[in-house]
PDB file of N, CA and C in Angstrom:
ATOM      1  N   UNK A   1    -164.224 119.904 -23.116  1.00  0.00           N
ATOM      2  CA  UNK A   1    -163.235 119.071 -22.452  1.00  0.00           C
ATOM      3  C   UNK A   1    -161.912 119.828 -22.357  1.00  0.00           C
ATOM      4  N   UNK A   2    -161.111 119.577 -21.154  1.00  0.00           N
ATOM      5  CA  UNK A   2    -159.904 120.196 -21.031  1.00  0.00           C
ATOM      6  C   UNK A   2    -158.910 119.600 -22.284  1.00  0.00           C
ATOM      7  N   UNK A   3    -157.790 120.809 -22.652  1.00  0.00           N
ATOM      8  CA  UNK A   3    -156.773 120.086 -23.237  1.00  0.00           C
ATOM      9  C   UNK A   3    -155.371 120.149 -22.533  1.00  0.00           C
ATOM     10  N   UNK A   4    -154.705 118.798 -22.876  1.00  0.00           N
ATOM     11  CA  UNK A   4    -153.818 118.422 -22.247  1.00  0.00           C
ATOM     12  C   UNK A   4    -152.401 119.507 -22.900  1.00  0.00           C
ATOM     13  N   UNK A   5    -152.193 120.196 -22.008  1.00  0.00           N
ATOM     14  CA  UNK A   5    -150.853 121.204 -22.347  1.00  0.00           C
ATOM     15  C   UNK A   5    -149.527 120.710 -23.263  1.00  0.00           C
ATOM     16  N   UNK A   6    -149.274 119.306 -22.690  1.00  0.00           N
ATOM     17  CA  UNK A   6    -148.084 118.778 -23.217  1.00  0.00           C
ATOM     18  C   UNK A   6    -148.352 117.980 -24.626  1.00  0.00           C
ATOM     19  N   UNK A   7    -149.694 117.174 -24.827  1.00  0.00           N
ATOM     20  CA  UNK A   7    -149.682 116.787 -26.368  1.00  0.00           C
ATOM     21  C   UNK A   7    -150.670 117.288 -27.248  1.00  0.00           C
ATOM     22  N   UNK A   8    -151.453 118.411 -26.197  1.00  0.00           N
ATOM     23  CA  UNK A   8    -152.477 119.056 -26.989  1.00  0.00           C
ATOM     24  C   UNK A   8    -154.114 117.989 -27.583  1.00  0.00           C
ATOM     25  N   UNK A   9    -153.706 116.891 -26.650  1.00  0.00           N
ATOM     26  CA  UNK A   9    -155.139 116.375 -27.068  1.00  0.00           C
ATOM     27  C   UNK A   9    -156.198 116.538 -25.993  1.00  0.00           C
ATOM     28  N   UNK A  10    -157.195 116.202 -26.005  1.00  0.00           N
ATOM     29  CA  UNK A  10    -158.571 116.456 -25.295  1.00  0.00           C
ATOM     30  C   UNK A  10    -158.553 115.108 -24.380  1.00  0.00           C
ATOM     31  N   UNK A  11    -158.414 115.754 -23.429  1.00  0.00           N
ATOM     32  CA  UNK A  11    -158.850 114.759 -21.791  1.00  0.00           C
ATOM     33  C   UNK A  11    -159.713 114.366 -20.990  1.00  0.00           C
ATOM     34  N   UNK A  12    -159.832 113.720 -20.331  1.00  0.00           N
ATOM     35  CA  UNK A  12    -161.386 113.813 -19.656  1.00  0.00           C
ATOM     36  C   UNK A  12    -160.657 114.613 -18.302  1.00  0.00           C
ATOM     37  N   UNK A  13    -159.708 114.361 -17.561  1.00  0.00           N
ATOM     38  CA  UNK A  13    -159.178 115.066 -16.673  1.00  0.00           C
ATOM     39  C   UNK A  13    -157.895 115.456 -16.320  1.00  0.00           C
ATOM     40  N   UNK A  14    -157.520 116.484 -16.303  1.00  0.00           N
ATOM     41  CA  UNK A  14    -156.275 116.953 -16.215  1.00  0.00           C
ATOM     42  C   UNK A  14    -155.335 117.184 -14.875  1.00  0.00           C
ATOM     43  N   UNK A  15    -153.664 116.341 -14.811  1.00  0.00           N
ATOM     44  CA  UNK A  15    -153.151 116.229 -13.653  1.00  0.00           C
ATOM     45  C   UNK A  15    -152.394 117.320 -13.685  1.00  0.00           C
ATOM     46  N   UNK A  16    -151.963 117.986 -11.902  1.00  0.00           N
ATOM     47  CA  UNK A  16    -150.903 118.838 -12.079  1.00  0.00           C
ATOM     48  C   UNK A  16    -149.773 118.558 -11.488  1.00  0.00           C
ATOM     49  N   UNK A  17    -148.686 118.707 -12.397  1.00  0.00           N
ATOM     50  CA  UNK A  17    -147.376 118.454 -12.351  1.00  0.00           C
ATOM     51  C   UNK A  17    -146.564 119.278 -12.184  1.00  0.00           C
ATOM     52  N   UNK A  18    -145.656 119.403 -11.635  1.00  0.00           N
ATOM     53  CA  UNK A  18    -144.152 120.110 -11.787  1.00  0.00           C
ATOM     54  C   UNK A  18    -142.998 120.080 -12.478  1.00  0.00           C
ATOM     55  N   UNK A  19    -143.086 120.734 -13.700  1.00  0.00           N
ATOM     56  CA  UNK A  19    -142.107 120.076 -15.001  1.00  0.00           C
ATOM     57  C   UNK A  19    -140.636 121.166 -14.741  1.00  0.00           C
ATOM     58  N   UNK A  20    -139.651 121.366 -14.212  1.00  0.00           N
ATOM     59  CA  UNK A  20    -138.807 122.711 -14.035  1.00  0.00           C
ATOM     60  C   UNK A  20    -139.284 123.647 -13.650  1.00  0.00           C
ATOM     61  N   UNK A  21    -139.471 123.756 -12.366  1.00  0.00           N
ATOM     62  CA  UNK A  21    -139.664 124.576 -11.676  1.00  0.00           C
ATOM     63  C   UNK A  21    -141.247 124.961 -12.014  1.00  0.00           C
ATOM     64  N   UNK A  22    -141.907 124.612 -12.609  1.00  0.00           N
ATOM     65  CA  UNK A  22    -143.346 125.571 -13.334  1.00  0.00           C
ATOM     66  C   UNK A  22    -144.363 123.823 -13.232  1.00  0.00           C
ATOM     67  N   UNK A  23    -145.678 124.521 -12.861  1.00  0.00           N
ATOM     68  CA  UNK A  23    -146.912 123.707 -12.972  1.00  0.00           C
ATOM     69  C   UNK A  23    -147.520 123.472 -14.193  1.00  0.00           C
ATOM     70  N   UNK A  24    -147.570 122.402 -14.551  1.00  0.00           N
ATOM     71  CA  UNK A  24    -147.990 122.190 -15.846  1.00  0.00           C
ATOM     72  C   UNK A  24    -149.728 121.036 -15.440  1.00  0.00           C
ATOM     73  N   UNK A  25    -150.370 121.788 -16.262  1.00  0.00           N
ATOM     74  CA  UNK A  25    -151.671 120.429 -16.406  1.00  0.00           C
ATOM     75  C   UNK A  25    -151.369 119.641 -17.886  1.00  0.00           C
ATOM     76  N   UNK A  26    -151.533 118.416 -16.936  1.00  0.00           N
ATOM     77  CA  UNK A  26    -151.242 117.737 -18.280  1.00  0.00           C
ATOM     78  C   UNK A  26    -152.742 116.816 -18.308  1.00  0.00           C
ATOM     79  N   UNK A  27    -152.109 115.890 -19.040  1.00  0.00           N
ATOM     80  CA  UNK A  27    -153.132 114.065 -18.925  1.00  0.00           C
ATOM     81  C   UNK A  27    -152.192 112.934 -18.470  1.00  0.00           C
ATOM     82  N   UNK A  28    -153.347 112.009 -18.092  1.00  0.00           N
ATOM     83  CA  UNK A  28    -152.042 110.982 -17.216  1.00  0.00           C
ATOM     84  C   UNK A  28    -150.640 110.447 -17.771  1.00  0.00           C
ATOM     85  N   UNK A  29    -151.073 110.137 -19.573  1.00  0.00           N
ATOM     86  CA  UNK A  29    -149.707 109.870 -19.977  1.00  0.00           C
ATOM     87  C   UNK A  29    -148.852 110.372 -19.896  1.00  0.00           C
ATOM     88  N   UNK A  30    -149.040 112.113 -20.511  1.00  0.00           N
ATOM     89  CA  UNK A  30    -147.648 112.842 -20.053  1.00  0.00           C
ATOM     90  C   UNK A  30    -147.037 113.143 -18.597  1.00  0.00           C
ATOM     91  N   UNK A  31    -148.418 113.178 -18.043  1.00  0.00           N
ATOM     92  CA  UNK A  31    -147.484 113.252 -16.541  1.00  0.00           C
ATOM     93  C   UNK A  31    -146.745 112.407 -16.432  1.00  0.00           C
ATOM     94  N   UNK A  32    -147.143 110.919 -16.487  1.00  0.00           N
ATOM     95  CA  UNK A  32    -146.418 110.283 -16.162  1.00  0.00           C
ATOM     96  C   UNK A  32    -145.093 109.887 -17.231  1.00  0.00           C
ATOM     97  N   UNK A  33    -144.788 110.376 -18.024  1.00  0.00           N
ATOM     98  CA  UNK A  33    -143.521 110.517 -18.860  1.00  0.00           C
ATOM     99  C   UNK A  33    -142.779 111.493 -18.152  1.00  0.00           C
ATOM    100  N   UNK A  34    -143.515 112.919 -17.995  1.00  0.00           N
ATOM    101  CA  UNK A  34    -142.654 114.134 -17.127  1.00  0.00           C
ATOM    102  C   UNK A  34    -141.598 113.322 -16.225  1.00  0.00           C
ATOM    103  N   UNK A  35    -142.778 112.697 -15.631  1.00  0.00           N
ATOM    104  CA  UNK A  35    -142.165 112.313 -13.500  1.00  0.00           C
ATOM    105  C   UNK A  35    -141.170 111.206 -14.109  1.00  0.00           C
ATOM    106  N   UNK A  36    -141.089 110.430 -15.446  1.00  0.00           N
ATOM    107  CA  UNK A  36    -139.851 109.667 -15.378  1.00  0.00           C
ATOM    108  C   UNK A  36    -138.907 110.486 -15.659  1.00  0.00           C
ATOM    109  N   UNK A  37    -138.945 111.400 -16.989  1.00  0.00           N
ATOM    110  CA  UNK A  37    -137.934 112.018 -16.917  1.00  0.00           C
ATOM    111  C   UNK A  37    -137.337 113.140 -15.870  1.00  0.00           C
ATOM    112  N   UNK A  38    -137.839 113.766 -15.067  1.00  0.00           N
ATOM    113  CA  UNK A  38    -137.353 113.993 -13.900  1.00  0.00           C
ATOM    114  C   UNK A  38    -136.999 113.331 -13.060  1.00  0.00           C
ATOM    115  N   UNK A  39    -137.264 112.389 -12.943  1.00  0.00           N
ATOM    116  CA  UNK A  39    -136.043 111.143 -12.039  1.00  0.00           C
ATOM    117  C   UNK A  39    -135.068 110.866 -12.742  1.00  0.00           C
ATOM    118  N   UNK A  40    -135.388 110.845 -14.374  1.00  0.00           N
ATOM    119  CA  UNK A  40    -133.769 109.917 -15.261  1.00  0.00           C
ATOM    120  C   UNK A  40    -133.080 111.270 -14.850  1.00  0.00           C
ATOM    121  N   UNK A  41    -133.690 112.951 -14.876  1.00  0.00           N
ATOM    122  CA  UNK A  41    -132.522 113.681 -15.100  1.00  0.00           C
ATOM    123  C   UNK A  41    -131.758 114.196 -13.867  1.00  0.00           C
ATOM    124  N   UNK A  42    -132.534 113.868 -12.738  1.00  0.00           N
ATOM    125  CA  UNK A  42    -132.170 113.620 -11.034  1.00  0.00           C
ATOM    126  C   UNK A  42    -131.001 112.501 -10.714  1.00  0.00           C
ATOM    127  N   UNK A  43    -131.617 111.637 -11.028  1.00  0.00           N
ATOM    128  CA  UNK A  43    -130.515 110.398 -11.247  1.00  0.00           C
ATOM    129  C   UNK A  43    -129.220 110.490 -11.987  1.00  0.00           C
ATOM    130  N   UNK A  44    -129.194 111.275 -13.406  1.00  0.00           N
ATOM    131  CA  UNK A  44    -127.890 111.616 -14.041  1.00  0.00           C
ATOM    132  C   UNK A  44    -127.031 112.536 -13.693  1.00  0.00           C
ATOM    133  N   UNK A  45    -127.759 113.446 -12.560  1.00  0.00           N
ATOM    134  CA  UNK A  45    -127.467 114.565 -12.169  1.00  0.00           C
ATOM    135  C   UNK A  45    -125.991 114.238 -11.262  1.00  0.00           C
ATOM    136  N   UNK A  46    -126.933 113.357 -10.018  1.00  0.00           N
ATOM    137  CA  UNK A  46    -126.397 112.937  -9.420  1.00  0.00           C
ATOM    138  C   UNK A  46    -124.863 112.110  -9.503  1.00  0.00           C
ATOM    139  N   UNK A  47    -124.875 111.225 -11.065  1.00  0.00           N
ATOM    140  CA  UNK A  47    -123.823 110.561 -11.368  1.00  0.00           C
ATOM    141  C   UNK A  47    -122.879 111.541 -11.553  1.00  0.00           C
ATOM    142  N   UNK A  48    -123.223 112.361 -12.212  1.00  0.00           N
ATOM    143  CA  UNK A  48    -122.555 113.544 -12.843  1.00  0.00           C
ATOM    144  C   UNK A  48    -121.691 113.758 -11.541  1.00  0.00           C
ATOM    145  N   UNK A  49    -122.585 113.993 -10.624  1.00  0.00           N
ATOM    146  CA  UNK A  49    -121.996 115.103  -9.413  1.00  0.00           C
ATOM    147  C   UNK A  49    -120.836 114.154  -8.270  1.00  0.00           C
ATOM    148  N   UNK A  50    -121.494 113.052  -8.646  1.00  0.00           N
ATOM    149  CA  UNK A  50    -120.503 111.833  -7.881  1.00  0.00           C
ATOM    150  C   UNK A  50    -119.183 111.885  -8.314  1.00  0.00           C
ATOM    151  N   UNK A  51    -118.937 111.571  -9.970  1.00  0.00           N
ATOM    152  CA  UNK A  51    -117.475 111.895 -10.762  1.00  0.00           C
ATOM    153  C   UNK A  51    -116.902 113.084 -10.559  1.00  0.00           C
ATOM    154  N   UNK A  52    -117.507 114.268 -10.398  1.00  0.00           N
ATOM    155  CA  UNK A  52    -116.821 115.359 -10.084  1.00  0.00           C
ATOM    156  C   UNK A  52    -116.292 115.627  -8.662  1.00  0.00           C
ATOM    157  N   UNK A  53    -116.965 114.825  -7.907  1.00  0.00           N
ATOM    158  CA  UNK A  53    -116.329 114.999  -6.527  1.00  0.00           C
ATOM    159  C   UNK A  53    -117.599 116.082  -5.433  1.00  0.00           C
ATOM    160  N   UNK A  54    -118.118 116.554  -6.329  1.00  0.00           N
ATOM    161  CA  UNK A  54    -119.235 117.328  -5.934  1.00  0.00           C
ATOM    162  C   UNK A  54    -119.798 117.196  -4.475  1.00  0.00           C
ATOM    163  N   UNK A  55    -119.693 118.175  -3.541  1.00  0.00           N
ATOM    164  CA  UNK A  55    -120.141 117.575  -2.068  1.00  0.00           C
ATOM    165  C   UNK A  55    -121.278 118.409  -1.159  1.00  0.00           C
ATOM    166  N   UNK A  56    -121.178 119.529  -2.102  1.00  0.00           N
ATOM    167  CA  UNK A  56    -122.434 120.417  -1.630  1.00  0.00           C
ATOM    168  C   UNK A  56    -123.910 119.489  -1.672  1.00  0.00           C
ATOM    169  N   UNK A  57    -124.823 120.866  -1.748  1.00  0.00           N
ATOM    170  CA  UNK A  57    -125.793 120.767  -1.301  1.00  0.00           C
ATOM    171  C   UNK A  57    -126.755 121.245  -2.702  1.00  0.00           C
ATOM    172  N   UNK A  58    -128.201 120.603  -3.233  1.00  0.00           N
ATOM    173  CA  UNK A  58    -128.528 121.389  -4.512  1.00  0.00           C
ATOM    174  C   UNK A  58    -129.756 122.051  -3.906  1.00  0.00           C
TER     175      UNK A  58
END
């Protein structure tokens, strides 16, 4: 059985994700933890960039 990269346990099938820039196989839970925290840190990004006045482009 595959193992899952991010908690190291045994999967029946492994998803691929985009964790920073790099492909990661995971299992469904962690993917789906990854993909929130890449939105919370998209989303904070953004606040961030709002207070600063920030007007470019990322």
């Amino acid at each position: 059985m595959p193992t899952c990269k991010g908690c190291g346990d045994e999967a029946e099938k492994l998803v691929s994700v985009k964790v920073d820039g790099k492909t990661k196989k995971l299992c469904e839970d962690c993917a789906d933890r990854a993909r929130e925290q890449a939105e919370i840190a998209e989303a904070s990004e953004s606040v961030v960039q709002g207070m600063m006045g920030f007007k470019g482009r990322r």
